[in-house]
N, C-alpha and C. Protein backbone atom coordinates (compact mmCIF):
# COMPACT_ATOMS: atom_id res chain seq x y z
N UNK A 1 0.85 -1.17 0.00
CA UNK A 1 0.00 0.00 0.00
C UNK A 1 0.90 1.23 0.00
N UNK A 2 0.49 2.25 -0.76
CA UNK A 2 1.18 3.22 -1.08
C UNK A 2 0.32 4.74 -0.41
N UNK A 3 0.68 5.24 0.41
CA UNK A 3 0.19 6.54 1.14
C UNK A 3 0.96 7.57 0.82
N UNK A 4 0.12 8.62 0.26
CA UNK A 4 -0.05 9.76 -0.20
C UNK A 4 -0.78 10.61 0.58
N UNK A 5 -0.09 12.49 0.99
CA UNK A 5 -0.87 13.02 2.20
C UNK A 5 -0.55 14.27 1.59
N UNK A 6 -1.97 14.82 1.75
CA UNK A 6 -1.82 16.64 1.21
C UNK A 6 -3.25 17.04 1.77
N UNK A 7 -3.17 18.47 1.84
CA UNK A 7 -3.99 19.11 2.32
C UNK A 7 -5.16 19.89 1.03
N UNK A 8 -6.15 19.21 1.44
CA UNK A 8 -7.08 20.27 0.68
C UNK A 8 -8.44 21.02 1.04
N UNK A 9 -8.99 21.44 0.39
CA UNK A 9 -10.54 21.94 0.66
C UNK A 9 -11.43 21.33 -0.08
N UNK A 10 -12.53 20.70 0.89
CA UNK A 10 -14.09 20.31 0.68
C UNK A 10 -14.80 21.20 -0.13
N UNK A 11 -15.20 21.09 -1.02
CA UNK A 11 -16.10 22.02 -2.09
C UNK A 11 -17.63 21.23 -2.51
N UNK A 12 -18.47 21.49 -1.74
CA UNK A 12 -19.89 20.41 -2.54
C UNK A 12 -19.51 19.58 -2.01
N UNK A 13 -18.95 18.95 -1.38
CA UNK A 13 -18.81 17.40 -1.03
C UNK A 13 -17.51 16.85 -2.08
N UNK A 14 -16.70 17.54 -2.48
CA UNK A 14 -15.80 17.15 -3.79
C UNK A 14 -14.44 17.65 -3.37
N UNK A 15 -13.73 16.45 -2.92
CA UNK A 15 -11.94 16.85 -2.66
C UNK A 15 -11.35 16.83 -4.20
N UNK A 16 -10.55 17.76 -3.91
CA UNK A 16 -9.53 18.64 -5.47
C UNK A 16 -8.22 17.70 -5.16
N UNK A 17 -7.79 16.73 -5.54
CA UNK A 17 -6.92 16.08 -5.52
C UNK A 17 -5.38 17.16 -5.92
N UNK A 18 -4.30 17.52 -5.84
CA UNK A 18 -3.77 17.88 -6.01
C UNK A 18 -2.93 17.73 -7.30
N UNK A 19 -2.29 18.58 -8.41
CA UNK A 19 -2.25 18.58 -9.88
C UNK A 19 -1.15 17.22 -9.40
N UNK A 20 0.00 16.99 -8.93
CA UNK A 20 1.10 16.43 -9.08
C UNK A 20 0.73 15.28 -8.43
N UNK A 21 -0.55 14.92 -8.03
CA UNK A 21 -1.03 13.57 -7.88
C UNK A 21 -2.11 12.70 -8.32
N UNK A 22 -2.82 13.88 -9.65
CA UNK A 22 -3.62 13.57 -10.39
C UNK A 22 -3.53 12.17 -11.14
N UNK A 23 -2.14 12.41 -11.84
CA UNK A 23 -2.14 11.59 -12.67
C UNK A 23 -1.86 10.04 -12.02
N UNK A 24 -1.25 9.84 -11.49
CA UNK A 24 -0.24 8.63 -10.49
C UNK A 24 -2.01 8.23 -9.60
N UNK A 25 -3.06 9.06 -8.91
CA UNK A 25 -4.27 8.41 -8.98
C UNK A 25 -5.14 7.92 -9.71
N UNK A 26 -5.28 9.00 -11.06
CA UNK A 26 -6.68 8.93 -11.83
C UNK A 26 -7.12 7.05 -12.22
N UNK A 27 -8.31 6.60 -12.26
CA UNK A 27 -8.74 5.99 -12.31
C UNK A 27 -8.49 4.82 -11.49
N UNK A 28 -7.95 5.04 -10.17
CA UNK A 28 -7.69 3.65 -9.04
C UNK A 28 -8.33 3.59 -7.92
N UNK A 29 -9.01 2.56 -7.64
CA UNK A 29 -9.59 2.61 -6.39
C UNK A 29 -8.92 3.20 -4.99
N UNK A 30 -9.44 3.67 -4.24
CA UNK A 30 -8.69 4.49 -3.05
C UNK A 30 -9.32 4.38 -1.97
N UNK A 31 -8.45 4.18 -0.96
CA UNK A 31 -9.25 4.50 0.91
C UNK A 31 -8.93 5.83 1.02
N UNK A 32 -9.43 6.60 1.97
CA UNK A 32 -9.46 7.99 2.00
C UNK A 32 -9.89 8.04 3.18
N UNK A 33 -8.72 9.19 4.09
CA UNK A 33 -9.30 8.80 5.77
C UNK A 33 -9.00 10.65 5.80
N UNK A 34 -10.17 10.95 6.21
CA UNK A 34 -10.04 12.64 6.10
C UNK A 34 -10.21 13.05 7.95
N UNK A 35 -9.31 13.80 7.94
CA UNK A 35 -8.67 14.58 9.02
C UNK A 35 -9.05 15.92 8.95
N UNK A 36 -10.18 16.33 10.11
CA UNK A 36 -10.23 18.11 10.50
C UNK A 36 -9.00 18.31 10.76
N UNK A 37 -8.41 19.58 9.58
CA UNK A 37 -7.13 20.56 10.58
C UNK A 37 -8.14 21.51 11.22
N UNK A 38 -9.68 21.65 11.34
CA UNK A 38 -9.92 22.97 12.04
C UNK A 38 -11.02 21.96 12.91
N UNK A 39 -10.35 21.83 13.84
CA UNK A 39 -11.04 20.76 15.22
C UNK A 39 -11.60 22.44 16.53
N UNK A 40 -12.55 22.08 17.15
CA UNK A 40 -12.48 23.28 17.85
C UNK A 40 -11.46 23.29 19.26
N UNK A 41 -11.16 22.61 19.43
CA UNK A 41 -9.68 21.99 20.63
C UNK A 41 -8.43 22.41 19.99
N UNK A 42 -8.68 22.77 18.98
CA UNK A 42 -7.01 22.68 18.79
C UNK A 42 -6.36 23.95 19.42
N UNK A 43 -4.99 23.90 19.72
CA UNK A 43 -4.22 24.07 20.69
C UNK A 43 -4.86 24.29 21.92
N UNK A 44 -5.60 23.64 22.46
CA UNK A 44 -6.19 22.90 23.90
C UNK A 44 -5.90 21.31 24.15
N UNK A 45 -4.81 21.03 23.74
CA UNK A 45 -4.23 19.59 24.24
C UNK A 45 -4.12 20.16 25.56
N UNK A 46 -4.46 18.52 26.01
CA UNK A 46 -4.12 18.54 27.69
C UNK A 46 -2.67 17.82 27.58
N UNK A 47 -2.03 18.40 28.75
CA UNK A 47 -0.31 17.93 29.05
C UNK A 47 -1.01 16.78 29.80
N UNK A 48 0.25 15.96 29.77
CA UNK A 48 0.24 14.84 31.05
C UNK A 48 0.88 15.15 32.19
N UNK A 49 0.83 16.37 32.14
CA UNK A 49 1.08 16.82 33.96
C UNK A 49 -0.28 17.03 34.66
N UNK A 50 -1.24 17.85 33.06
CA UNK A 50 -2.56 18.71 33.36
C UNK A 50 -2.84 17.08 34.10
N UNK A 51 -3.15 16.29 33.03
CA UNK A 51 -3.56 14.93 32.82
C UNK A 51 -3.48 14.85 34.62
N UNK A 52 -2.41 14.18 34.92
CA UNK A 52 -1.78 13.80 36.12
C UNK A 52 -2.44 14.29 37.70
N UNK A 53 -2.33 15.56 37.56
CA UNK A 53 -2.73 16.78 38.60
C UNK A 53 -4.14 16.05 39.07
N UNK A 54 -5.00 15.86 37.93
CA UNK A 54 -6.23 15.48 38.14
C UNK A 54 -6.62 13.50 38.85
N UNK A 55 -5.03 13.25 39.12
CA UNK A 55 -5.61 11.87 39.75
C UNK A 55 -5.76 11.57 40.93
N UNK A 56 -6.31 11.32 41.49
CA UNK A 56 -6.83 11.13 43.16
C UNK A 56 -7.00 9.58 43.62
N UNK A 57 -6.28 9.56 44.82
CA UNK A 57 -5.24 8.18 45.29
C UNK A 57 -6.34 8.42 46.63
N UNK A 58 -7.23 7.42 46.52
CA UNK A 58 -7.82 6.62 47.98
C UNK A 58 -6.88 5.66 48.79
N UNK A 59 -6.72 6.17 50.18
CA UNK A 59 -5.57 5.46 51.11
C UNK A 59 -6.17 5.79 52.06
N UNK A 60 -5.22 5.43 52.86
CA UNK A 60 -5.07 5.83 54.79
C UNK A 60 -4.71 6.84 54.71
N UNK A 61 -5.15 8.41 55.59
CA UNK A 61 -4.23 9.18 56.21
C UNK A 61 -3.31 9.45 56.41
N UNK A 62 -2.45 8.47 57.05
CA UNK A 62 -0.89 8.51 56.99
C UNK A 62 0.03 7.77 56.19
N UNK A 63 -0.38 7.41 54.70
CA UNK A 63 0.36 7.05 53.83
C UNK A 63 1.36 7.87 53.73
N UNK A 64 1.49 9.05 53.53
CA UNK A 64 2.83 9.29 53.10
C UNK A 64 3.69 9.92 54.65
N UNK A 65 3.28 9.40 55.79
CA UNK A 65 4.10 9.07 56.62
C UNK A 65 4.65 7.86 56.91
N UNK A 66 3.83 6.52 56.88
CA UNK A 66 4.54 5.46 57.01
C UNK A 66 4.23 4.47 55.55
N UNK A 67 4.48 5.55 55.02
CA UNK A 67 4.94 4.56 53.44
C UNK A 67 4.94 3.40 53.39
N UNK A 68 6.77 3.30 54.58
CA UNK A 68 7.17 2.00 54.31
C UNK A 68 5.97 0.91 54.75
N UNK A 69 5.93 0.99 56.21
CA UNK A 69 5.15 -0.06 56.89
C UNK A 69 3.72 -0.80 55.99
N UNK A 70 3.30 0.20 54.83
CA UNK A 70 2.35 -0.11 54.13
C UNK A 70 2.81 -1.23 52.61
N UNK A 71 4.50 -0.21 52.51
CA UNK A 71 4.71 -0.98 51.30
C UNK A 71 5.16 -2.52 51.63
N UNK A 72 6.26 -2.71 53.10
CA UNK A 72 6.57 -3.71 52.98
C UNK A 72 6.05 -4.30 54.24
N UNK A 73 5.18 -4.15 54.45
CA UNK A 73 4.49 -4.25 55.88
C UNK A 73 4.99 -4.10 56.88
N UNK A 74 3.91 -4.34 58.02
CA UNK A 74 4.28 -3.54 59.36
C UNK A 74 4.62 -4.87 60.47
N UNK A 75 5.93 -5.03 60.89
CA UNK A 75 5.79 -6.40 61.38
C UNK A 75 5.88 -6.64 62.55
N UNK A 76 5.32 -5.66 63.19
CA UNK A 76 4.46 -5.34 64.88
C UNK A 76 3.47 -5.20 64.66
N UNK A 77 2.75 -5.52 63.52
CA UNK A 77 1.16 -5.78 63.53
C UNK A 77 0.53 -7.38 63.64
């Protein structure tokens, strides 16, 4: 499979194939996977810090005082 990528404009429902790939397409069957460049998010990616910030860890109270005793247990219990 051979992939070919250029940018164009929707007109009527009719993509303008580009002149210098006219010919090397005309008459071949094709998949065609069309991509918004005008998404309304764009440049509103979330970071994976944003991402991160937002995760919330159910524990004990004093997890991040006795860490250890939790990670490798407590062996006066």
């Amino acid at each position: 499979m051979h992939a070919i990528e250029f940018q164009t404009t929707v007109h009527d429902g009719i993509l303008q194939i580009p002149l210098e790939h006219q010919r090397q397409l005309n008459g071949r069957d094709l998949r065609v996977v069309v991509v918004d460049t005008q998404t309304e998010d764009a440049g509103e990616a979330e970071t994976l810090f944003a991402r991160l910030r937002r995760v919330r860890i159910a524990g004990p109270a004093d997890l991040s005082i006795d860490h250890d005793s939790y990670v490798i247990g407590n062996q006066d219990a």
